[in-house]
PDB file of N, CA and C in Angstrom:
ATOM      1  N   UNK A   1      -1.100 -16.720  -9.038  1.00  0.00           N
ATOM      2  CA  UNK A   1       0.201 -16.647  -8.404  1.00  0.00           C
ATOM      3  C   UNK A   1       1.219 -16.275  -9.472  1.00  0.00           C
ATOM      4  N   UNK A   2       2.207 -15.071  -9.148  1.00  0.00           N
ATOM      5  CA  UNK A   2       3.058 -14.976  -9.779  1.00  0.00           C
ATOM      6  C   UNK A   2       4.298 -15.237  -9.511  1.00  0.00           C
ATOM      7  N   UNK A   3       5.299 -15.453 -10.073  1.00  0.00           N
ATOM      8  CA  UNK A   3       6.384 -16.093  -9.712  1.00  0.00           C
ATOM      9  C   UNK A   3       7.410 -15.924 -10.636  1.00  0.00           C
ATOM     10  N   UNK A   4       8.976 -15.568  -9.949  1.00  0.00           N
ATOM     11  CA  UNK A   4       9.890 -14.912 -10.661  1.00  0.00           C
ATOM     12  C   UNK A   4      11.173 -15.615 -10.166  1.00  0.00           C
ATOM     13  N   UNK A   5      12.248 -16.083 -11.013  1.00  0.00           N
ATOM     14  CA  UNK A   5      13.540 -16.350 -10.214  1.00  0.00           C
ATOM     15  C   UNK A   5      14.650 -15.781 -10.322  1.00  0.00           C
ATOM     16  N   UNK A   6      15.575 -15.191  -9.235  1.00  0.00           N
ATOM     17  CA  UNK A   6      16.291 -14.562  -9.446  1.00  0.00           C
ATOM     18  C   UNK A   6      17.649 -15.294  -8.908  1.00  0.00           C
ATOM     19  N   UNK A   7      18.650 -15.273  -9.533  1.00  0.00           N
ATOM     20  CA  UNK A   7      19.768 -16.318  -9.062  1.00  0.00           C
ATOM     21  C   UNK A   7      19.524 -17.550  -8.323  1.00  0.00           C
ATOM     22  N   UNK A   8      18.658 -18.311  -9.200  1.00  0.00           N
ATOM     23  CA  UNK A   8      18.496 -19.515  -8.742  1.00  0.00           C
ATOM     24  C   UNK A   8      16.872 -19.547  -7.412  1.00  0.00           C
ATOM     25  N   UNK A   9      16.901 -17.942  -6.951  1.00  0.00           N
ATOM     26  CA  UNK A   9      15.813 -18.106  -6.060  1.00  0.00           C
ATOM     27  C   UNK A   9      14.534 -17.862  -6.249  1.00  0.00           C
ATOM     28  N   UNK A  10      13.472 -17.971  -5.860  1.00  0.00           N
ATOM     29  CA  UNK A  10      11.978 -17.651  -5.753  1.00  0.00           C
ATOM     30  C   UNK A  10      11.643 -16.798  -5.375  1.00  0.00           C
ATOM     31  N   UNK A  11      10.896 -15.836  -5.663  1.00  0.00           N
ATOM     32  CA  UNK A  11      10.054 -14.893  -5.044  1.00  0.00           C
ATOM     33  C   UNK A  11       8.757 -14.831  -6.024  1.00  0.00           C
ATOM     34  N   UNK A  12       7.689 -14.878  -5.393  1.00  0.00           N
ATOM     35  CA  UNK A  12       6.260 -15.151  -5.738  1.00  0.00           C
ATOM     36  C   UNK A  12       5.098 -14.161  -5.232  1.00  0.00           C
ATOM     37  N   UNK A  13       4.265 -13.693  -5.805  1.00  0.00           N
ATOM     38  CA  UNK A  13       3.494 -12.843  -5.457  1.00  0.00           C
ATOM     39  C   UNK A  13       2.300 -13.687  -5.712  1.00  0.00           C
ATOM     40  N   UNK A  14       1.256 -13.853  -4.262  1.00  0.00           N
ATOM     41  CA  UNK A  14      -0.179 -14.317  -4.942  1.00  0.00           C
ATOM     42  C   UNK A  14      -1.675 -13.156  -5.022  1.00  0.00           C
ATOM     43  N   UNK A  15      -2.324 -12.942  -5.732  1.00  0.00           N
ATOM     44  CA  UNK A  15      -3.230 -12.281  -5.297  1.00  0.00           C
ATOM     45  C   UNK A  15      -4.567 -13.003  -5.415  1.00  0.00           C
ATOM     46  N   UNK A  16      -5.628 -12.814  -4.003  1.00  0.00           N
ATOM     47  CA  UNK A  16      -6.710 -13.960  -3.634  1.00  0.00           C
ATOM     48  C   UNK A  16      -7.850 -12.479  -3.831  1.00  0.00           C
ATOM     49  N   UNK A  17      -8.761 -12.915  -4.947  1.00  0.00           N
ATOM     50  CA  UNK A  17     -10.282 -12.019  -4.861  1.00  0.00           C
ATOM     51  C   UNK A  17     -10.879 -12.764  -4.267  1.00  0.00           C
ATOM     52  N   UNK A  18     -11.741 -11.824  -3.329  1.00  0.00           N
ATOM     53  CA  UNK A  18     -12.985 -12.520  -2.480  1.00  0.00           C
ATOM     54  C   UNK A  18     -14.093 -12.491  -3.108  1.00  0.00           C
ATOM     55  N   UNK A  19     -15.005 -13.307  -3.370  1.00  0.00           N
ATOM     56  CA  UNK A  19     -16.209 -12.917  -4.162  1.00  0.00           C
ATOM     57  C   UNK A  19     -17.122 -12.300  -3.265  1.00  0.00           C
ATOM     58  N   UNK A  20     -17.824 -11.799  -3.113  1.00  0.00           N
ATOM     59  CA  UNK A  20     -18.929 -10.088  -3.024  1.00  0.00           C
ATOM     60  C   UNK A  20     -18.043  -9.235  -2.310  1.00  0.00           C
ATOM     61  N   UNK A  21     -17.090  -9.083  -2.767  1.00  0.00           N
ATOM     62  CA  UNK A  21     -16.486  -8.024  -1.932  1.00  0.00           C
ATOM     63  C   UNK A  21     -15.298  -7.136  -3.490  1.00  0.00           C
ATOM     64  N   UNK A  22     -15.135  -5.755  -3.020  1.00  0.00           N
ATOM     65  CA  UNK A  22     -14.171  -5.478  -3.778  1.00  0.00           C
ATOM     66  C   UNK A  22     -12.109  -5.582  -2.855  1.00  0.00           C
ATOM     67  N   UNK A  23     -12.385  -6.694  -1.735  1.00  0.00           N
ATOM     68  CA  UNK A  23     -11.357  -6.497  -1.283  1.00  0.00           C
ATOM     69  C   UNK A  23     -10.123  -7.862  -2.205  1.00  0.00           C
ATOM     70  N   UNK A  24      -9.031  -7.097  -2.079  1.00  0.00           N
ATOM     71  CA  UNK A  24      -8.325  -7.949  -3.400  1.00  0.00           C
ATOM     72  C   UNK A  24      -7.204  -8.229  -1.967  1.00  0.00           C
ATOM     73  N   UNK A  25      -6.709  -9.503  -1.756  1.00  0.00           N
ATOM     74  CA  UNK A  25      -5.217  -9.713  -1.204  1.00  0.00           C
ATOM     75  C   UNK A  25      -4.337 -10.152  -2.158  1.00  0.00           C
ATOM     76  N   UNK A  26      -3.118  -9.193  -1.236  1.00  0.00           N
ATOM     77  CA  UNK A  26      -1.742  -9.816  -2.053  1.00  0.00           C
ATOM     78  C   UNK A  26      -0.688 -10.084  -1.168  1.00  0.00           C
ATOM     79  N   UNK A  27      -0.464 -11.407  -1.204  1.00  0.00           N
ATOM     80  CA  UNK A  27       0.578 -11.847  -0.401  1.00  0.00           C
ATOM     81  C   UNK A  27       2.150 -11.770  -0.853  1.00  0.00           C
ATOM     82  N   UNK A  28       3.068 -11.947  -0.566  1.00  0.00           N
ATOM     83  CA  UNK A  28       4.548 -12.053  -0.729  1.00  0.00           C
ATOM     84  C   UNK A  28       5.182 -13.009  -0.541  1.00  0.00           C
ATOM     85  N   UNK A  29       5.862 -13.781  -0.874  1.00  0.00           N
ATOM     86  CA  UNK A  29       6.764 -14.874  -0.391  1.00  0.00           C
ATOM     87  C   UNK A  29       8.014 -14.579  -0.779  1.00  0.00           C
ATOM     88  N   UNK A  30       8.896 -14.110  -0.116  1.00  0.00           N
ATOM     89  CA  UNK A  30      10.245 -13.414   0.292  1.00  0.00           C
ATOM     90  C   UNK A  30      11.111 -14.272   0.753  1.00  0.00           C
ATOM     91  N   UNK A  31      10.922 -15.565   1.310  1.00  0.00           N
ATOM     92  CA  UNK A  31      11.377 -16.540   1.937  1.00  0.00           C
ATOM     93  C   UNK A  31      12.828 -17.245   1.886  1.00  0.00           C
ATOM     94  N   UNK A  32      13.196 -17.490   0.561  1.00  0.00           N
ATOM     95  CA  UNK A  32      14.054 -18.070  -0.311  1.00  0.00           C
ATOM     96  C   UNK A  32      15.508 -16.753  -0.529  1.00  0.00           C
ATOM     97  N   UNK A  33      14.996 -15.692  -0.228  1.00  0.00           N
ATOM     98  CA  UNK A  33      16.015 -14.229  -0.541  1.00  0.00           C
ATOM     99  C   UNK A  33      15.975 -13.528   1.148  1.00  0.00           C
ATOM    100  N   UNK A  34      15.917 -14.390   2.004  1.00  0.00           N
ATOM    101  CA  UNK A  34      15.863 -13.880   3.012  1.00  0.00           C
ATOM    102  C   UNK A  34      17.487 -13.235   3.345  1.00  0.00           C
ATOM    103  N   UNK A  35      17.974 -14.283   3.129  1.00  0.00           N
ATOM    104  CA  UNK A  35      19.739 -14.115   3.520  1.00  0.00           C
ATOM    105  C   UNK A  35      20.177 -12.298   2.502  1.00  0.00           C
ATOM    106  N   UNK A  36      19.089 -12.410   1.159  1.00  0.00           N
ATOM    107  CA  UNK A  36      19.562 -11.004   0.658  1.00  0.00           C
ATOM    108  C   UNK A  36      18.897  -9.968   0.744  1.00  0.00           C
ATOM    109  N   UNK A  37      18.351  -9.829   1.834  1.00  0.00           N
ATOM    110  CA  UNK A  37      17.401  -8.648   1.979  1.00  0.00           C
ATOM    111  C   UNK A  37      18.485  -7.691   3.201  1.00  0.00           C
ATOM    112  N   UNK A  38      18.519  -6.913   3.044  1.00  0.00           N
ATOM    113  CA  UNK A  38      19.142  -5.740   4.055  1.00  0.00           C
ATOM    114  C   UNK A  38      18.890  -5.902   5.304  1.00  0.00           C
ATOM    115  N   UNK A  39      19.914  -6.494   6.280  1.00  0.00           N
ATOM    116  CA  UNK A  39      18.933  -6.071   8.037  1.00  0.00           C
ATOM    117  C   UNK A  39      18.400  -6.545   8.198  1.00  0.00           C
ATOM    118  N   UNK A  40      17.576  -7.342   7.108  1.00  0.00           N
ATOM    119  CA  UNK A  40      15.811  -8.208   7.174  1.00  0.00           C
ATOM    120  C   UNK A  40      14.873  -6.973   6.901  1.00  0.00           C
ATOM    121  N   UNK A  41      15.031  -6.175   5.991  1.00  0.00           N
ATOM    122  CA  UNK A  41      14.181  -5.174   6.453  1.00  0.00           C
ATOM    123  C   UNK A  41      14.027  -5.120   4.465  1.00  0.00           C
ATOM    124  N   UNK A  42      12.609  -4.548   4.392  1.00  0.00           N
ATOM    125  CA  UNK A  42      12.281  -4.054   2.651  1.00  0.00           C
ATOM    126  C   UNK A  42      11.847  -2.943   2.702  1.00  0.00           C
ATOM    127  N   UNK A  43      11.718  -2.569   1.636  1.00  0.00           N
ATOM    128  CA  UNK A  43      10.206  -1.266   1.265  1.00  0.00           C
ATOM    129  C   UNK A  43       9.434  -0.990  -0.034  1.00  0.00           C
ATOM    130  N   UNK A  44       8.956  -0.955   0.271  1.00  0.00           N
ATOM    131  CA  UNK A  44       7.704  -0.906  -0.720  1.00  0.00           C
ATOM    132  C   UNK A  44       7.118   0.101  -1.381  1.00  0.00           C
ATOM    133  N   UNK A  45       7.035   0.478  -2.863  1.00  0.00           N
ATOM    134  CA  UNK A  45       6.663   1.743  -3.029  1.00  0.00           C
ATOM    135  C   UNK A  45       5.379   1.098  -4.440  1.00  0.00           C
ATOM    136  N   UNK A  46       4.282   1.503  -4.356  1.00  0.00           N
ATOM    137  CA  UNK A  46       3.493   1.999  -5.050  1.00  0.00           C
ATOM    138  C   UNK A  46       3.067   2.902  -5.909  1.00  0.00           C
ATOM    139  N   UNK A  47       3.804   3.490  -7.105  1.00  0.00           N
ATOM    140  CA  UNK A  47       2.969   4.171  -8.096  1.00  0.00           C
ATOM    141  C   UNK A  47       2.027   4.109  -9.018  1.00  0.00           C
ATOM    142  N   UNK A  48       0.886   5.338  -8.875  1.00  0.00           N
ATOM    143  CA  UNK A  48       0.197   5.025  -9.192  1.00  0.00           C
ATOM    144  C   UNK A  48      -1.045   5.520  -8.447  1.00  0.00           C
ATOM    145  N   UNK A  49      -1.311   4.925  -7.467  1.00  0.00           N
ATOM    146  CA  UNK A  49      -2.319   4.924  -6.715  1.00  0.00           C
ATOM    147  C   UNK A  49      -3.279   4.922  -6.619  1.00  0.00           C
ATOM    148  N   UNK A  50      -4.627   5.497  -5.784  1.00  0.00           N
ATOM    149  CA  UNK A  50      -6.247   5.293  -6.681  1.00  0.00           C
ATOM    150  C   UNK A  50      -6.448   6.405  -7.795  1.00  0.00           C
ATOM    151  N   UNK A  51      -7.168   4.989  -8.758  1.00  0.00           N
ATOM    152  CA  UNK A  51      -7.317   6.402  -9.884  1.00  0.00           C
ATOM    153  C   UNK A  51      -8.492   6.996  -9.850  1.00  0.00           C
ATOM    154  N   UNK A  52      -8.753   8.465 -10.449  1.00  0.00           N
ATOM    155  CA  UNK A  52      -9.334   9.646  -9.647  1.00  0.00           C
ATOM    156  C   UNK A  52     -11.418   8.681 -10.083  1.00  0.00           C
ATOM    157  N   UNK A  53     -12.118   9.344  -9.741  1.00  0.00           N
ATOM    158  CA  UNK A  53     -13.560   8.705  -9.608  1.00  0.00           C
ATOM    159  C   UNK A  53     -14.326  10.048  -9.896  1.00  0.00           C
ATOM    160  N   UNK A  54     -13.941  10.971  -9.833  1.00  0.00           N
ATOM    161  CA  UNK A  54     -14.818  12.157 -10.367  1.00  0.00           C
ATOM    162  C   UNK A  54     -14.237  12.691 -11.396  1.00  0.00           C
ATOM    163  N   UNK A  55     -15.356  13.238 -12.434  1.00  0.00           N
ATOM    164  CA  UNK A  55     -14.682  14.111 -13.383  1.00  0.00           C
ATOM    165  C   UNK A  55     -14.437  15.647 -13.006  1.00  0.00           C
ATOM    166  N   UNK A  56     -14.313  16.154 -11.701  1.00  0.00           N
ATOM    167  CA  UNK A  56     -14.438  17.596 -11.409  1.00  0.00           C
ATOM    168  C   UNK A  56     -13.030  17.341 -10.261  1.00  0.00           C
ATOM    169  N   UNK A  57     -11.756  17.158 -10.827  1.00  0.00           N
ATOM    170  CA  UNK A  57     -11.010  17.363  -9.561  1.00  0.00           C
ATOM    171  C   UNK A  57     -11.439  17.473  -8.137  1.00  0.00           C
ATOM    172  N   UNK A  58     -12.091  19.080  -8.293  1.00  0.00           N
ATOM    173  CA  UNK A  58     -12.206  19.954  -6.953  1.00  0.00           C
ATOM    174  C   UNK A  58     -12.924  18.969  -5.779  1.00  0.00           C
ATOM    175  N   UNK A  59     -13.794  18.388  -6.462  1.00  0.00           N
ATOM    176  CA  UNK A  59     -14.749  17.319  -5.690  1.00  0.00           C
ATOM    177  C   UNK A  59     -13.725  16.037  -5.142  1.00  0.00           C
ATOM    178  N   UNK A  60     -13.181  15.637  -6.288  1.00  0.00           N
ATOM    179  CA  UNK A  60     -12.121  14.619  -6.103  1.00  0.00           C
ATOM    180  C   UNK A  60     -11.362  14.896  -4.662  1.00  0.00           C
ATOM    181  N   UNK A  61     -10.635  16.087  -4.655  1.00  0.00           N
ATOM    182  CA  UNK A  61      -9.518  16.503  -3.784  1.00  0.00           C
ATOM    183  C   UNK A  61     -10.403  16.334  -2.096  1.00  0.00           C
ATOM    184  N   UNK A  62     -11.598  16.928  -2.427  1.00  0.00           N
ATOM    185  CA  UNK A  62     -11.978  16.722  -1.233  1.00  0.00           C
ATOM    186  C   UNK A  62     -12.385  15.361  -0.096  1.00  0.00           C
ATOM    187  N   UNK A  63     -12.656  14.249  -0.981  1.00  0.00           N
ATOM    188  CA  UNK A  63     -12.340  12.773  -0.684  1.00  0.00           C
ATOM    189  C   UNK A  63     -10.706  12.336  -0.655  1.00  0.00           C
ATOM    190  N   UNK A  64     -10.208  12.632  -1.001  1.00  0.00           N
ATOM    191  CA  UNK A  64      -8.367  12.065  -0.892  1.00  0.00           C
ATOM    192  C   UNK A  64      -7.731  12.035   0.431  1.00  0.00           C
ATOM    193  N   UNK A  65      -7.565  11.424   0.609  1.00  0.00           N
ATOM    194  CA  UNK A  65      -6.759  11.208   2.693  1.00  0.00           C
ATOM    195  C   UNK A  65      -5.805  10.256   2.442  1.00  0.00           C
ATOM    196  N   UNK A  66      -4.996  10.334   3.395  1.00  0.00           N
ATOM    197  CA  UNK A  66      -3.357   9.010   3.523  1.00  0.00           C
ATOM    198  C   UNK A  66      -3.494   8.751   5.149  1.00  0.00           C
ATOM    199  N   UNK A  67      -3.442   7.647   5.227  1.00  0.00           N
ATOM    200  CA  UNK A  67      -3.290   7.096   6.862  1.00  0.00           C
ATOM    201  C   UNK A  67      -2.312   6.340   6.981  1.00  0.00           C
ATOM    202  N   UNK A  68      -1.601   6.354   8.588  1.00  0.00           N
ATOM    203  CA  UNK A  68      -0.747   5.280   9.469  1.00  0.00           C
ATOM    204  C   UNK A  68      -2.011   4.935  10.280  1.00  0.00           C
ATOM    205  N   UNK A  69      -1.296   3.542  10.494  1.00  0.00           N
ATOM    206  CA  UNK A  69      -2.052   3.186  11.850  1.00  0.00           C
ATOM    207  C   UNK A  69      -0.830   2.719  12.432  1.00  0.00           C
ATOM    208  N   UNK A  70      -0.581   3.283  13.826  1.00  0.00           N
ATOM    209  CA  UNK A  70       0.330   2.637  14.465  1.00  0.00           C
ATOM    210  C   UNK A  70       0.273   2.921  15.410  1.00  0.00           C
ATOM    211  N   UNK A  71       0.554   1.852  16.266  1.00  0.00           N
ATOM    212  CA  UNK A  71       0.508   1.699  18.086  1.00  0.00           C
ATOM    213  C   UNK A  71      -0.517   2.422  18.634  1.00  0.00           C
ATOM    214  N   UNK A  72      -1.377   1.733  17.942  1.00  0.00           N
ATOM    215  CA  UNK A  72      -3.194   2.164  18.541  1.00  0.00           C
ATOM    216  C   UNK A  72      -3.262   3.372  18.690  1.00  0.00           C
ATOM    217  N   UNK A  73      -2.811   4.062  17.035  1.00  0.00           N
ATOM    218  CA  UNK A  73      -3.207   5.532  16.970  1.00  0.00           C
ATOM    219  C   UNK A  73      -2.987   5.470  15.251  1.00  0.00           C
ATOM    220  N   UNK A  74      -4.088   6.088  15.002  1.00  0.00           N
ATOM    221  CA  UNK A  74      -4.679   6.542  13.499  1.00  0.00           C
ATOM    222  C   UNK A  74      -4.103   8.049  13.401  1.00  0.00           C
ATOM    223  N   UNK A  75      -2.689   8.401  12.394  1.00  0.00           N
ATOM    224  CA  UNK A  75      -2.781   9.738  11.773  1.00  0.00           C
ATOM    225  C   UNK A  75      -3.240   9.793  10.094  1.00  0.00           C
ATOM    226  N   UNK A  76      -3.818  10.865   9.961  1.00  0.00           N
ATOM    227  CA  UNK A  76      -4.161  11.075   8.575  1.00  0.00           C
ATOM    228  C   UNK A  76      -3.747  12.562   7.755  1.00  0.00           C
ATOM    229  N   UNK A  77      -3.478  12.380   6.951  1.00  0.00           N
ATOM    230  CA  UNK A  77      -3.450  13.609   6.260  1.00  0.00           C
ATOM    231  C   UNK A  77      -4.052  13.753   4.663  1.00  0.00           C
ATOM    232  N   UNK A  78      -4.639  14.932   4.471  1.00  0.00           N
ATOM    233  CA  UNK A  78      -4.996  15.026   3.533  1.00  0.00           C
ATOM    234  C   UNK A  78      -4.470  15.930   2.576  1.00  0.00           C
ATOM    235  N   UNK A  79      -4.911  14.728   1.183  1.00  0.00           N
ATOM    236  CA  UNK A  79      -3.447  15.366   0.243  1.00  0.00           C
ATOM    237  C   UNK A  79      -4.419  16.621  -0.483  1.00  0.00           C
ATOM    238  N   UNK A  80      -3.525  17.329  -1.164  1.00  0.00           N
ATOM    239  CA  UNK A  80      -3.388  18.639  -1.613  1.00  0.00           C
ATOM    240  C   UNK A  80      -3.377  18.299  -3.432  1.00  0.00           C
ATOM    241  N   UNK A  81      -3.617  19.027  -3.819  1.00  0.00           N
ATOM    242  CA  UNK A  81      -3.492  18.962  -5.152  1.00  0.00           C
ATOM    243  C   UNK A  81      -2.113  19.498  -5.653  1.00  0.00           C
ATOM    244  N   UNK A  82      -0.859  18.500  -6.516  1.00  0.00           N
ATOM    245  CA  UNK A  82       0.359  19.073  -7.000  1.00  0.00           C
ATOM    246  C   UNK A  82       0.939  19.188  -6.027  1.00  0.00           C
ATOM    247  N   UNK A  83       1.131  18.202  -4.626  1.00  0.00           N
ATOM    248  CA  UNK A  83       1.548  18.690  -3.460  1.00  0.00           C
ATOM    249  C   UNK A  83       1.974  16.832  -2.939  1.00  0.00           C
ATOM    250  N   UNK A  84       3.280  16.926  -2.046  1.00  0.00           N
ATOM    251  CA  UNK A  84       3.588  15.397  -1.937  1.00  0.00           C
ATOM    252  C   UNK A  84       4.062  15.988  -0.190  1.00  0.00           C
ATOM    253  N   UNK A  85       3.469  14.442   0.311  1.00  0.00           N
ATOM    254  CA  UNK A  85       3.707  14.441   1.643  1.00  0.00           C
ATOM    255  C   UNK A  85       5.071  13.672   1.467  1.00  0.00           C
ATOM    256  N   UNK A  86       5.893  14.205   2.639  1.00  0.00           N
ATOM    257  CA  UNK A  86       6.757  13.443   2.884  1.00  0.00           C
ATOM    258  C   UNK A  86       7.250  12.921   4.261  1.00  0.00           C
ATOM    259  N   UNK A  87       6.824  12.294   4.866  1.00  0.00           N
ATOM    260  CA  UNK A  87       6.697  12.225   6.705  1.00  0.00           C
ATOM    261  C   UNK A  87       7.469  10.428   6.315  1.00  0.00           C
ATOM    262  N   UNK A  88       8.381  10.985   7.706  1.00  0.00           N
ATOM    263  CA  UNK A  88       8.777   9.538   7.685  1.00  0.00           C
ATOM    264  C   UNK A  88       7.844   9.192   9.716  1.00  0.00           C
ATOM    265  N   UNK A  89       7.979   7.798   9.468  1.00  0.00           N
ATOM    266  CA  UNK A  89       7.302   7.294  10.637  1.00  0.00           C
ATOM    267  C   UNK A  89       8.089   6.279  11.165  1.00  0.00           C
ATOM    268  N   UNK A  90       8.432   5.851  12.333  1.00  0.00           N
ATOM    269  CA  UNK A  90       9.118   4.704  13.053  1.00  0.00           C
ATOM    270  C   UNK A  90       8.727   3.897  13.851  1.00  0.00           C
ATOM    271  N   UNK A  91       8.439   2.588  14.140  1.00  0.00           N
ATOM    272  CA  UNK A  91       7.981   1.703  14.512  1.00  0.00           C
ATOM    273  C   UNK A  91       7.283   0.638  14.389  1.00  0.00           C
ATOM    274  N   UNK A  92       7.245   0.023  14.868  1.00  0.00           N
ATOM    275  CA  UNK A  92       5.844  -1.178  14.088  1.00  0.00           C
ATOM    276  C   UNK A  92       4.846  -0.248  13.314  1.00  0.00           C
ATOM    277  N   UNK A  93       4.293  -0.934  12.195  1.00  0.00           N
ATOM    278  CA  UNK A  93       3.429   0.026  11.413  1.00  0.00           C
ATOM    279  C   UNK A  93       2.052  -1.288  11.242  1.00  0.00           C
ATOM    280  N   UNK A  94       1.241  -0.914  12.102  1.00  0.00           N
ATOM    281  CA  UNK A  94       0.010  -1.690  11.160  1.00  0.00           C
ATOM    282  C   UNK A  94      -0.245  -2.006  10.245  1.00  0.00           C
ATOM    283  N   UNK A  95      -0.620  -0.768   9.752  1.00  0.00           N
ATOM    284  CA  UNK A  95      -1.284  -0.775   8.306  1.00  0.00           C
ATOM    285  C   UNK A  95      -1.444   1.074   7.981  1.00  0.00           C
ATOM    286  N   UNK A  96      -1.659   1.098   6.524  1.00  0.00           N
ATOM    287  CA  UNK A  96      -1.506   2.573   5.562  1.00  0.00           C
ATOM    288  C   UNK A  96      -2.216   2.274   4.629  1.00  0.00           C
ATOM    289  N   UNK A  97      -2.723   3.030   4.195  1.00  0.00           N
ATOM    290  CA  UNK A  97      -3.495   3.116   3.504  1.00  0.00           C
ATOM    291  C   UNK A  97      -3.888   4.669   2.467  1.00  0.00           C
ATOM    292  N   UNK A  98      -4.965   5.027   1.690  1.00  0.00           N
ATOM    293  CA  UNK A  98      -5.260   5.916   1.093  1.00  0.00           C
ATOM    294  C   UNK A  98      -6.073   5.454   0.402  1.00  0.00           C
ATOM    295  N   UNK A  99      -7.280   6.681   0.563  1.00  0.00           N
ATOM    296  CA  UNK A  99      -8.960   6.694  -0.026  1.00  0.00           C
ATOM    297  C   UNK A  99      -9.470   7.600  -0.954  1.00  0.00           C
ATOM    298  N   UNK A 100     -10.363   7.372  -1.846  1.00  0.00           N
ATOM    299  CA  UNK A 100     -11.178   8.566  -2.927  1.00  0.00           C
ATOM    300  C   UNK A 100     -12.168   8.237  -2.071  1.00  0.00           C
ATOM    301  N   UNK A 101     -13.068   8.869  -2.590  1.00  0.00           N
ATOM    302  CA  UNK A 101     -14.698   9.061  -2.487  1.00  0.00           C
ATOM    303  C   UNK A 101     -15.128   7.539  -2.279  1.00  0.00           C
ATOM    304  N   UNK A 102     -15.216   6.547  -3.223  1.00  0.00           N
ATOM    305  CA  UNK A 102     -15.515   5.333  -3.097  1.00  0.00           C
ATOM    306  C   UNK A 102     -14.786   4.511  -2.288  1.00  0.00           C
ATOM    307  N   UNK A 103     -13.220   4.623  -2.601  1.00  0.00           N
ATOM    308  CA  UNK A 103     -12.269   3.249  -2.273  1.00  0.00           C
ATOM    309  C   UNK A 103     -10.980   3.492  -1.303  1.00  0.00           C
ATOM    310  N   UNK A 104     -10.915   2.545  -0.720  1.00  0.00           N
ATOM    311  CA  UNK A 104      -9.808   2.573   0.203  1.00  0.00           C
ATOM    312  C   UNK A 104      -9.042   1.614   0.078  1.00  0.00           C
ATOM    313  N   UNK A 105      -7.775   1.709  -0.189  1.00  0.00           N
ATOM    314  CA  UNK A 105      -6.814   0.790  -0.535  1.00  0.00           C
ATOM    315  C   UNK A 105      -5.591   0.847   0.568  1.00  0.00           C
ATOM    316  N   UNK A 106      -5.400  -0.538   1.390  1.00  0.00           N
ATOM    317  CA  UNK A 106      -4.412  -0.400   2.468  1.00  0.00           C
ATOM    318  C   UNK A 106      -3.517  -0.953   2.290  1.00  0.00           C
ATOM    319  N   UNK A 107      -2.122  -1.462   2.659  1.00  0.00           N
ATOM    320  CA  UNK A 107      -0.735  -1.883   2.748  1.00  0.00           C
ATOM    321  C   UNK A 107      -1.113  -2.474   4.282  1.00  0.00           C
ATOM    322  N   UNK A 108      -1.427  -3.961   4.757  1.00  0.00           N
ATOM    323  CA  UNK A 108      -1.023  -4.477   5.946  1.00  0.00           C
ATOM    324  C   UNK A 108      -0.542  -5.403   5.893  1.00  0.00           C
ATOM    325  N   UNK A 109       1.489  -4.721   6.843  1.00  0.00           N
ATOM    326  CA  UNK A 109       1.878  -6.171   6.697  1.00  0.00           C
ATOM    327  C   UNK A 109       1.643  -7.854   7.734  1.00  0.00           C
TER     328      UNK A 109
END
């Protein structure tokens, strides 16, 4: 568990490994900064992302995909090399995610 205070408040990040699995959780506790969050609303940005698993790009590129899931519909797109999606989406959001060849790493809130 990590844990940070900012004017007196809490905000804590935990992350739980499952053993035989490579799935990692990370929770949030936002709780305490509720009154300073915008609207009630955050966002979240990730850099970085999966790091590459082949030594031949070309192979690489062809495993790389980005998903929404929302309102019991899966879109995906697949990324491009030197190339950035930029799609905005509205509504409840399941879950997002993005995969290599091996791994899939999701955002569900």
């Amino acid at each position: 568990k990590f844990t940070t205070v900012i004017s007196g408040k809490t905000i804590s990040k935990t992350l739980t490994f499952n053993p035989n699995s490579y799935k990692i959780d990370v929770s949030f506790d936002l709780s305490e900064i509720r009154d300073q969050i915008s609207q009630g609303l955050y966002s979240l940005s990730w850099n970085g992302g999966l790091p590459s698993t082949e030594k031949n790009l070309k192979d690489e590129l062809f495993y790389y995909k980005a998903y929404v899931y929302q309102g019991d519909e899966l879109s995906s797109e697949k990324l491009r090399k030197h190339k950035t999606l930029d799609e905005k989406y509205r509504g409840q959001t399941n879950w997002v995610g993005t995969r290599n060849k091996y791994f899939l790493t999701a955002i569900i809130p």
